[in-house]
PDB file of N, CA and C in Angstrom:
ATOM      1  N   UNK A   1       2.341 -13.886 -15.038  1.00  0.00           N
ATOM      2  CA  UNK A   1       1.791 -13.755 -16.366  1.00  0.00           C
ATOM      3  C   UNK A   1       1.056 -15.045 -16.703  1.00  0.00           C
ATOM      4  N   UNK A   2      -0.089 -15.099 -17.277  1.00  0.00           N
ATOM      5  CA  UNK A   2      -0.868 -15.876 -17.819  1.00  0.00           C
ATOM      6  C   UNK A   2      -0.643 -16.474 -19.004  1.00  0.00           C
ATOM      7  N   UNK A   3      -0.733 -17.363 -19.913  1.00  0.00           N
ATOM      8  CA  UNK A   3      -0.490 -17.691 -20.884  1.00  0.00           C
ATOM      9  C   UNK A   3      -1.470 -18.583 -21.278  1.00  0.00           C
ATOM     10  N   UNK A   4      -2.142 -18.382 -22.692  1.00  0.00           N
ATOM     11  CA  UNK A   4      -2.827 -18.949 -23.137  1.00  0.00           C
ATOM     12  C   UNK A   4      -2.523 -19.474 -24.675  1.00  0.00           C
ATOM     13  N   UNK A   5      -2.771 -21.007 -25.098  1.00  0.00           N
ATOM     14  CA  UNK A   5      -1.979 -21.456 -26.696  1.00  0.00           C
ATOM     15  C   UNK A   5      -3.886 -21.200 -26.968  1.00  0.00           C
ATOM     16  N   UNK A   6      -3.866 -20.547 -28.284  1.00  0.00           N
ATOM     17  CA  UNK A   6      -5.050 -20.387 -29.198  1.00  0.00           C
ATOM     18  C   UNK A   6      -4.525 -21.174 -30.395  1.00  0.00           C
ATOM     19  N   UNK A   7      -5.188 -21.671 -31.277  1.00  0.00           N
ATOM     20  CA  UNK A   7      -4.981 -22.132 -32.525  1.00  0.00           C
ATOM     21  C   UNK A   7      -4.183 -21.127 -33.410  1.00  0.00           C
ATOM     22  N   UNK A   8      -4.031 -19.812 -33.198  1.00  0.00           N
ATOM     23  CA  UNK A   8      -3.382 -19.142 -33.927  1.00  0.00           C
ATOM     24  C   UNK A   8      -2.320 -18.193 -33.289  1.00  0.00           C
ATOM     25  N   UNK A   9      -1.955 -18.987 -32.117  1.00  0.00           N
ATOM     26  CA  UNK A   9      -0.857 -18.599 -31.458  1.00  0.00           C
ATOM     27  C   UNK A   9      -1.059 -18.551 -29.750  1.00  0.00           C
ATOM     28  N   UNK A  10      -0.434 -17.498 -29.290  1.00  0.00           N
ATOM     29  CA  UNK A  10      -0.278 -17.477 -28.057  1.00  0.00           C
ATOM     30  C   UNK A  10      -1.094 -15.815 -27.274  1.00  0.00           C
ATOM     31  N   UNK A  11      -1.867 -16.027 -25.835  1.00  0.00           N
ATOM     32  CA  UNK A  11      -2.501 -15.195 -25.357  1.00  0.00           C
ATOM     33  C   UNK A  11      -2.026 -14.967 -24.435  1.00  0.00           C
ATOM     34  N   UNK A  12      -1.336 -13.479 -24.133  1.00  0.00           N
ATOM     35  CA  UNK A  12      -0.476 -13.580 -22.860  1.00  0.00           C
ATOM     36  C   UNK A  12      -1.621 -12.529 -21.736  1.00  0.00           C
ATOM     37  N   UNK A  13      -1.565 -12.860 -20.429  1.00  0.00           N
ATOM     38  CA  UNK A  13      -2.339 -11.605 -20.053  1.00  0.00           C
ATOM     39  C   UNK A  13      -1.913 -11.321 -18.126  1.00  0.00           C
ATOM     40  N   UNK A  14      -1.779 -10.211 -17.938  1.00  0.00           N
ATOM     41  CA  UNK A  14      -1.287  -9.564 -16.573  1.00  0.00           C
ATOM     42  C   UNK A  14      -2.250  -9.587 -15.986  1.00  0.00           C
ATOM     43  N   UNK A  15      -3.718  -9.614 -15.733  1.00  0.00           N
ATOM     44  CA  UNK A  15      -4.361  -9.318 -15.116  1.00  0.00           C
ATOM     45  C   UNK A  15      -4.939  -9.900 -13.845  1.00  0.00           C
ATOM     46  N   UNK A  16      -3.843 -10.841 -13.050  1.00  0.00           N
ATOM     47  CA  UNK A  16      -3.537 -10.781 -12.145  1.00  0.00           C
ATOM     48  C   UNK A  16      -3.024 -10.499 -11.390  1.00  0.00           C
ATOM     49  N   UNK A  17      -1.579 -10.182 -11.919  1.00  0.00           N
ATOM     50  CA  UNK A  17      -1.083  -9.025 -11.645  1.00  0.00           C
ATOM     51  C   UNK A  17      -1.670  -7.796 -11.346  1.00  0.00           C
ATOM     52  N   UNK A  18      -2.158  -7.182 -12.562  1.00  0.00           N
ATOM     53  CA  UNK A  18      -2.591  -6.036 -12.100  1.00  0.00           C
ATOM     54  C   UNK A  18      -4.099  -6.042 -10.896  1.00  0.00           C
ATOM     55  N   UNK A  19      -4.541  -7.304 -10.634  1.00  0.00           N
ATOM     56  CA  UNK A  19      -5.430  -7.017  -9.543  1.00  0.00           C
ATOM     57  C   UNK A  19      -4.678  -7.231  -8.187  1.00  0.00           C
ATOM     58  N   UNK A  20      -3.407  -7.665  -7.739  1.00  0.00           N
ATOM     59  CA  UNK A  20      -2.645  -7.860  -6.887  1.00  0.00           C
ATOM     60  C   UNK A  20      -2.161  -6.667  -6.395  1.00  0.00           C
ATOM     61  N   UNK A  21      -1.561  -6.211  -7.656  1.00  0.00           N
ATOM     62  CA  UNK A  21      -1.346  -4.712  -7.394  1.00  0.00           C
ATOM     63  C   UNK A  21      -2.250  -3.626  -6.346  1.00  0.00           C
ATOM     64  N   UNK A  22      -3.201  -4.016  -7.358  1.00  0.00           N
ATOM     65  CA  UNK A  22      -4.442  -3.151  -6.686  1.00  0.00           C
ATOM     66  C   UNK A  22      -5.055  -3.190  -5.734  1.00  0.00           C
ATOM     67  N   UNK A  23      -4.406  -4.677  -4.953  1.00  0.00           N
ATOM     68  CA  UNK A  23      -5.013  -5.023  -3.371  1.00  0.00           C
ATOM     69  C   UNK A  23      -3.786  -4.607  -2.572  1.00  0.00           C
ATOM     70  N   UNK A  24      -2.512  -4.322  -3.350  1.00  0.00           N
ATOM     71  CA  UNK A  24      -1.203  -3.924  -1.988  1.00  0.00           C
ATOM     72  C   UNK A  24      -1.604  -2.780  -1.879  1.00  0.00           C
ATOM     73  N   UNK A  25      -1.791  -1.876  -2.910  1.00  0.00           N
ATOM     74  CA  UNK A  25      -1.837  -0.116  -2.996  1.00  0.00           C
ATOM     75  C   UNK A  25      -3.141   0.094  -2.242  1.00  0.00           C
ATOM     76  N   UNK A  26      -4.462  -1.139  -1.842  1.00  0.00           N
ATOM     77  CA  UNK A  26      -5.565  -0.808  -1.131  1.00  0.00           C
ATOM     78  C   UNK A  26      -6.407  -0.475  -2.019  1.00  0.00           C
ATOM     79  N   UNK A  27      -6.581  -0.334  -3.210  1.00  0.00           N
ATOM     80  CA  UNK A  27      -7.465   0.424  -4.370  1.00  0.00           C
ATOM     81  C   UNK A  27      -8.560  -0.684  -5.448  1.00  0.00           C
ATOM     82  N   UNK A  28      -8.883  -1.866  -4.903  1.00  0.00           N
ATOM     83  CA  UNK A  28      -9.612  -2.574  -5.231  1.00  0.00           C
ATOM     84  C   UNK A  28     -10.905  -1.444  -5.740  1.00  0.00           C
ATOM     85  N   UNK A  29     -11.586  -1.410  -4.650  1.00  0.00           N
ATOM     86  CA  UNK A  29     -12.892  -0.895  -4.895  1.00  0.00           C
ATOM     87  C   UNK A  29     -12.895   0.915  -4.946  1.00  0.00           C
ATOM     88  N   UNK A  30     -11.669   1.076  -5.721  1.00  0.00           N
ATOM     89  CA  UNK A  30     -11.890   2.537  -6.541  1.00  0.00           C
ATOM     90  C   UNK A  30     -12.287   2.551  -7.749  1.00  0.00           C
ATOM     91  N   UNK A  31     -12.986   4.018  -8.097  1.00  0.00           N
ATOM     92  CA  UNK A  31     -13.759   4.139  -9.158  1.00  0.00           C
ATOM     93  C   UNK A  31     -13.412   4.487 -10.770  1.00  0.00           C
ATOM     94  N   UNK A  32     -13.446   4.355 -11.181  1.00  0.00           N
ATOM     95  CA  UNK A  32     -12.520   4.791 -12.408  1.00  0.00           C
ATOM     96  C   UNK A  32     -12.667   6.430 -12.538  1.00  0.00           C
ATOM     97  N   UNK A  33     -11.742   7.279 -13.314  1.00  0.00           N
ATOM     98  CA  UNK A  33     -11.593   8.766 -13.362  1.00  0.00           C
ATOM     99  C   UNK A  33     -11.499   8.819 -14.806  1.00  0.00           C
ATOM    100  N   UNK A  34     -11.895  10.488 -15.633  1.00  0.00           N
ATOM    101  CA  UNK A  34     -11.609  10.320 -16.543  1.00  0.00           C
ATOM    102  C   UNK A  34      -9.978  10.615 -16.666  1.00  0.00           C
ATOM    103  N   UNK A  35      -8.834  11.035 -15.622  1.00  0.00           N
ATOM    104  CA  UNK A  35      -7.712  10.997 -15.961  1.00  0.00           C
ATOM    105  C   UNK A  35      -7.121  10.409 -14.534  1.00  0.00           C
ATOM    106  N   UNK A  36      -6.046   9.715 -15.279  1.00  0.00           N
ATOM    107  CA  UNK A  36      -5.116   8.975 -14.157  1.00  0.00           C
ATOM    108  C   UNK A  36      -4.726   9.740 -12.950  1.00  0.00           C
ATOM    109  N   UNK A  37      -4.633  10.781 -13.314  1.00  0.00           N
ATOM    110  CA  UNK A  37      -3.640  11.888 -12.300  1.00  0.00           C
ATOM    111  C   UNK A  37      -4.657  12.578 -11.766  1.00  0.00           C
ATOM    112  N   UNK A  38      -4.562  12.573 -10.670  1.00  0.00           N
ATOM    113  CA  UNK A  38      -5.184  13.351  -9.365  1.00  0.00           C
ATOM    114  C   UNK A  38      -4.718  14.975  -9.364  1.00  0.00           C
ATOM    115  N   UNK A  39      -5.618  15.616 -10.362  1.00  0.00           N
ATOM    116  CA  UNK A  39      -4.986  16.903  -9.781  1.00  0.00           C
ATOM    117  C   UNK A  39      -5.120  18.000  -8.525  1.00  0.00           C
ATOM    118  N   UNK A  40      -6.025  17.525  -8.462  1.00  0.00           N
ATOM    119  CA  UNK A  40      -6.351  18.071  -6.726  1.00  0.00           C
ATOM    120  C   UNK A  40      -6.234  16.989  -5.568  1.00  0.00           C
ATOM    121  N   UNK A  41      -4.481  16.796  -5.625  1.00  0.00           N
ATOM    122  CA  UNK A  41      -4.401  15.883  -4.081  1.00  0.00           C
ATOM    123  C   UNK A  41      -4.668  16.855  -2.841  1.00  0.00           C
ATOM    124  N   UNK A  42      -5.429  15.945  -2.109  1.00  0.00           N
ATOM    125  CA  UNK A  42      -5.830  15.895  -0.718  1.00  0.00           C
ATOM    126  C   UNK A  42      -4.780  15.583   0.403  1.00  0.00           C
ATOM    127  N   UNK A  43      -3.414  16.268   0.669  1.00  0.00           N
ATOM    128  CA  UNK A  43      -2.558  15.235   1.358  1.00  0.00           C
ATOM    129  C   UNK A  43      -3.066  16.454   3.129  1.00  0.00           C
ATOM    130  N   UNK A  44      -3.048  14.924   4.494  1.00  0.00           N
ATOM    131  CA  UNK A  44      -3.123  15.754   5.452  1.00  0.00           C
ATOM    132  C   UNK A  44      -1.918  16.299   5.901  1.00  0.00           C
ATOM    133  N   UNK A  45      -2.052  17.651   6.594  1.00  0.00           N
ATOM    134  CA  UNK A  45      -1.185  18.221   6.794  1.00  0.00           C
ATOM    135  C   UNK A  45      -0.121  18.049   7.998  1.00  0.00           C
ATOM    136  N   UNK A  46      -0.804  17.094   8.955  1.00  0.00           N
ATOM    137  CA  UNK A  46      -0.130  16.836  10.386  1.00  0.00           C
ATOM    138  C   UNK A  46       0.212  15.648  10.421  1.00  0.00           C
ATOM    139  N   UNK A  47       0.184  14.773   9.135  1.00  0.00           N
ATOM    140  CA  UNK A  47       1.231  13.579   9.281  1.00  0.00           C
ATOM    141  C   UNK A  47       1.893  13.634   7.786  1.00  0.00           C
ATOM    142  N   UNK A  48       3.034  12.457   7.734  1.00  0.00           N
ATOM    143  CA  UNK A  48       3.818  12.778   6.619  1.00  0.00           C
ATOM    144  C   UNK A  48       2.846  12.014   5.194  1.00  0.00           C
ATOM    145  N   UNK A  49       3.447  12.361   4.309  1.00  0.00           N
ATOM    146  CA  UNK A  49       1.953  11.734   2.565  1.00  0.00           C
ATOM    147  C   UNK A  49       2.408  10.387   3.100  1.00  0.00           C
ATOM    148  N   UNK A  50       3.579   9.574   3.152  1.00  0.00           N
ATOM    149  CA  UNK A  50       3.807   8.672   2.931  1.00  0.00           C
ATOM    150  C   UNK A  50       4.015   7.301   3.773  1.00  0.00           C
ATOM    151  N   UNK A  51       3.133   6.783   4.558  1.00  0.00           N
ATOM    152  CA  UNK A  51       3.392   5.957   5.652  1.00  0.00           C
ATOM    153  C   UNK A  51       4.707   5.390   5.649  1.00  0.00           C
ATOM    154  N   UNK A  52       4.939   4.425   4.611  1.00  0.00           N
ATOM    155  CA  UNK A  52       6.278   3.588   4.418  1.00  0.00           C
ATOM    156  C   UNK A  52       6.710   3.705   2.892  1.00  0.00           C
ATOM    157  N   UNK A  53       7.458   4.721   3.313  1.00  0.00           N
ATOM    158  CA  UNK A  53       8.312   4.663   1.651  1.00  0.00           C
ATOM    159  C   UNK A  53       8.850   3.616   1.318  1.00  0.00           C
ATOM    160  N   UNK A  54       8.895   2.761   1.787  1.00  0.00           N
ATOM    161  CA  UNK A  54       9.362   1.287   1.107  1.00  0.00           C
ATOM    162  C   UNK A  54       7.991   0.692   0.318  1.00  0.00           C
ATOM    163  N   UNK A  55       7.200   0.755   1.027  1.00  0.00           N
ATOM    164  CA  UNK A  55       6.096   0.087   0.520  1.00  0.00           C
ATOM    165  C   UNK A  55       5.720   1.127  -1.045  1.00  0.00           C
ATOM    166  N   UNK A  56       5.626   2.565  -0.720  1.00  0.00           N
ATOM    167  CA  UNK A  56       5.836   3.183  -1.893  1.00  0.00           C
ATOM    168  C   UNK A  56       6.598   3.040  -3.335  1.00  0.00           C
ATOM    169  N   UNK A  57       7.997   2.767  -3.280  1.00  0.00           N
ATOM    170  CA  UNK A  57       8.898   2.319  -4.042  1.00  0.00           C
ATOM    171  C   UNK A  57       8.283   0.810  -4.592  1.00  0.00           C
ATOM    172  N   UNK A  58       8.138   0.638  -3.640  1.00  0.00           N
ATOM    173  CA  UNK A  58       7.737  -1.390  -4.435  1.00  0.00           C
ATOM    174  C   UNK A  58       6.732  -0.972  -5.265  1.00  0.00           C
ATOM    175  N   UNK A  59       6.076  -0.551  -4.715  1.00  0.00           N
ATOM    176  CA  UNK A  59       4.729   0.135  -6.184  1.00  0.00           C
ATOM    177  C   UNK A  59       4.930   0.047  -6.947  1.00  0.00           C
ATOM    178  N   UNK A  60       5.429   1.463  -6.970  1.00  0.00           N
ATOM    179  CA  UNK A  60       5.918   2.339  -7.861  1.00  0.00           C
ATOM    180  C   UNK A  60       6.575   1.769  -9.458  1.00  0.00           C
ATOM    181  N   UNK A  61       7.872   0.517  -8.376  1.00  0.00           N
ATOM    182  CA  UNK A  61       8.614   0.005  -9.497  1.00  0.00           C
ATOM    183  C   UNK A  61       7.829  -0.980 -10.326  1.00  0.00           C
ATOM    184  N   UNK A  62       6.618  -1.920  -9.487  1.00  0.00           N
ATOM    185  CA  UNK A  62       6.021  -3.076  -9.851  1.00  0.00           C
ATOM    186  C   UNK A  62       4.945  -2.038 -11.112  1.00  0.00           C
ATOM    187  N   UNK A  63       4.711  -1.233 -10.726  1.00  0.00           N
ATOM    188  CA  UNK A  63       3.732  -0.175 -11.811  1.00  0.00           C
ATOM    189  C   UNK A  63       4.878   0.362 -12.995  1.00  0.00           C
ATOM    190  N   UNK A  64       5.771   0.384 -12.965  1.00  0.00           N
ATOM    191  CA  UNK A  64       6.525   0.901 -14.058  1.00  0.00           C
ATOM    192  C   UNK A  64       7.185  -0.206 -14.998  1.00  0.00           C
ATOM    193  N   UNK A  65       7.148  -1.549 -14.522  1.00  0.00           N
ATOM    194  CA  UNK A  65       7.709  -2.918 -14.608  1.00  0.00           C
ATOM    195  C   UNK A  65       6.052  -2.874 -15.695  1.00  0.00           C
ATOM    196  N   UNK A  66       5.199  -2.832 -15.565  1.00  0.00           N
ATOM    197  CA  UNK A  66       3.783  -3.192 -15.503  1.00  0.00           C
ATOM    198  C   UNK A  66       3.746  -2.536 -16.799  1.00  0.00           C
ATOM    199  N   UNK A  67       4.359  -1.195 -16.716  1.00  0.00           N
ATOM    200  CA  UNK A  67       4.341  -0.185 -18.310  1.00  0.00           C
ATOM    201  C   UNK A  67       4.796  -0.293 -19.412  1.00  0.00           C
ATOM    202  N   UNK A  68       6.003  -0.935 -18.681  1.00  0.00           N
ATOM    203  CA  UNK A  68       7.218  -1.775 -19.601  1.00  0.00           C
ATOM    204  C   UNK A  68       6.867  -2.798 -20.549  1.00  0.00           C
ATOM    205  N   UNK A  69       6.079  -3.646 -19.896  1.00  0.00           N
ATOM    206  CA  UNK A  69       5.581  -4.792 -20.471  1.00  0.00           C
ATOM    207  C   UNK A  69       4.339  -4.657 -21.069  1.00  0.00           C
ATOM    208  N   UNK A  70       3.592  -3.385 -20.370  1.00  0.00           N
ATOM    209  CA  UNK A  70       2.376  -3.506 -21.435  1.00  0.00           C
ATOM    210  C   UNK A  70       2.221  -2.018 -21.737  1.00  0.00           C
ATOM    211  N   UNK A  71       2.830  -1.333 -22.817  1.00  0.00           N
ATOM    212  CA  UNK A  71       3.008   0.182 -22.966  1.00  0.00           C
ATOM    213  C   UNK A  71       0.940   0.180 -23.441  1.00  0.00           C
ATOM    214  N   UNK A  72       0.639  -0.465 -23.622  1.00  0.00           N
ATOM    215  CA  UNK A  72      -1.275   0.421 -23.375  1.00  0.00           C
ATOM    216  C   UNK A  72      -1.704   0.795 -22.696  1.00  0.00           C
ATOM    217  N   UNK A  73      -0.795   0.209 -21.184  1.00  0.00           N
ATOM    218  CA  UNK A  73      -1.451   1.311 -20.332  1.00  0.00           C
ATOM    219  C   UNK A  73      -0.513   2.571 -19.836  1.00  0.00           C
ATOM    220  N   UNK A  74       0.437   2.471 -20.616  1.00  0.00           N
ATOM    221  CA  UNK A  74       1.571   3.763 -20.258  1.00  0.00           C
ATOM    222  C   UNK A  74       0.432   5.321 -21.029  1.00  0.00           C
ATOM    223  N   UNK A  75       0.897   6.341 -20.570  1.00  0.00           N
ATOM    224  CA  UNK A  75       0.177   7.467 -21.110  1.00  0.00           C
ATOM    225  C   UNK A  75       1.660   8.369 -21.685  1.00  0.00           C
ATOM    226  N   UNK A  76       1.064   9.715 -22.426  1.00  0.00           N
ATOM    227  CA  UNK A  76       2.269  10.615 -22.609  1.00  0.00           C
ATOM    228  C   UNK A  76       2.086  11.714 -22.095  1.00  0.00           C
ATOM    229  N   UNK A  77       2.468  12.609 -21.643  1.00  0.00           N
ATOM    230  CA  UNK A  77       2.467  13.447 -21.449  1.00  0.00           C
ATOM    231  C   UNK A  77       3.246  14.800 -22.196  1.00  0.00           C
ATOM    232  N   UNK A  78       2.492  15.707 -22.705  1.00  0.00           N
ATOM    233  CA  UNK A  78       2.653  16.642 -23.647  1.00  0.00           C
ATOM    234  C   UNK A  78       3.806  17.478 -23.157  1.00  0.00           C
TER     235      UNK A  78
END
């Protein structure tokens, strides 16, 4: 986390984080969507979705850690 003192307080900001993120998951140079969720996944059929479910989980949790702390980028779902 970043931290910045302004004259009228304090500027906190993740966004290194969240570009770190975005270089483990490989997704630097993806494009933005108008919705988060992929509804037409593409998974192939003759190997498994998930190379290393470990590496999955670390995500996963570091992205939900990520929601926690900054609910603007959390969404709801109806």
């Amino acid at each position: 986390m970043h931290v910045q003192r302004h004259g009228t307080g304090l500027f906190f900001s993740q966004r290194q984080y969240m570009v770190d993120l975005l270089e483990r998951a490989g997704m630097v140079e993806c494009k933005s969507c108008t919705t988060p969720v992929d509804i037409n996944p593409k998974l192939p059929a003759d190997e498994p979705p998930i190379q290393n479910p470990s590496d999955y989980r670390s995500l996963a949790g570091a992205l939900q850690w990520l929601t926690f702390t900054r609910p603007d980028l959390a969404y709801a779902v109806p």
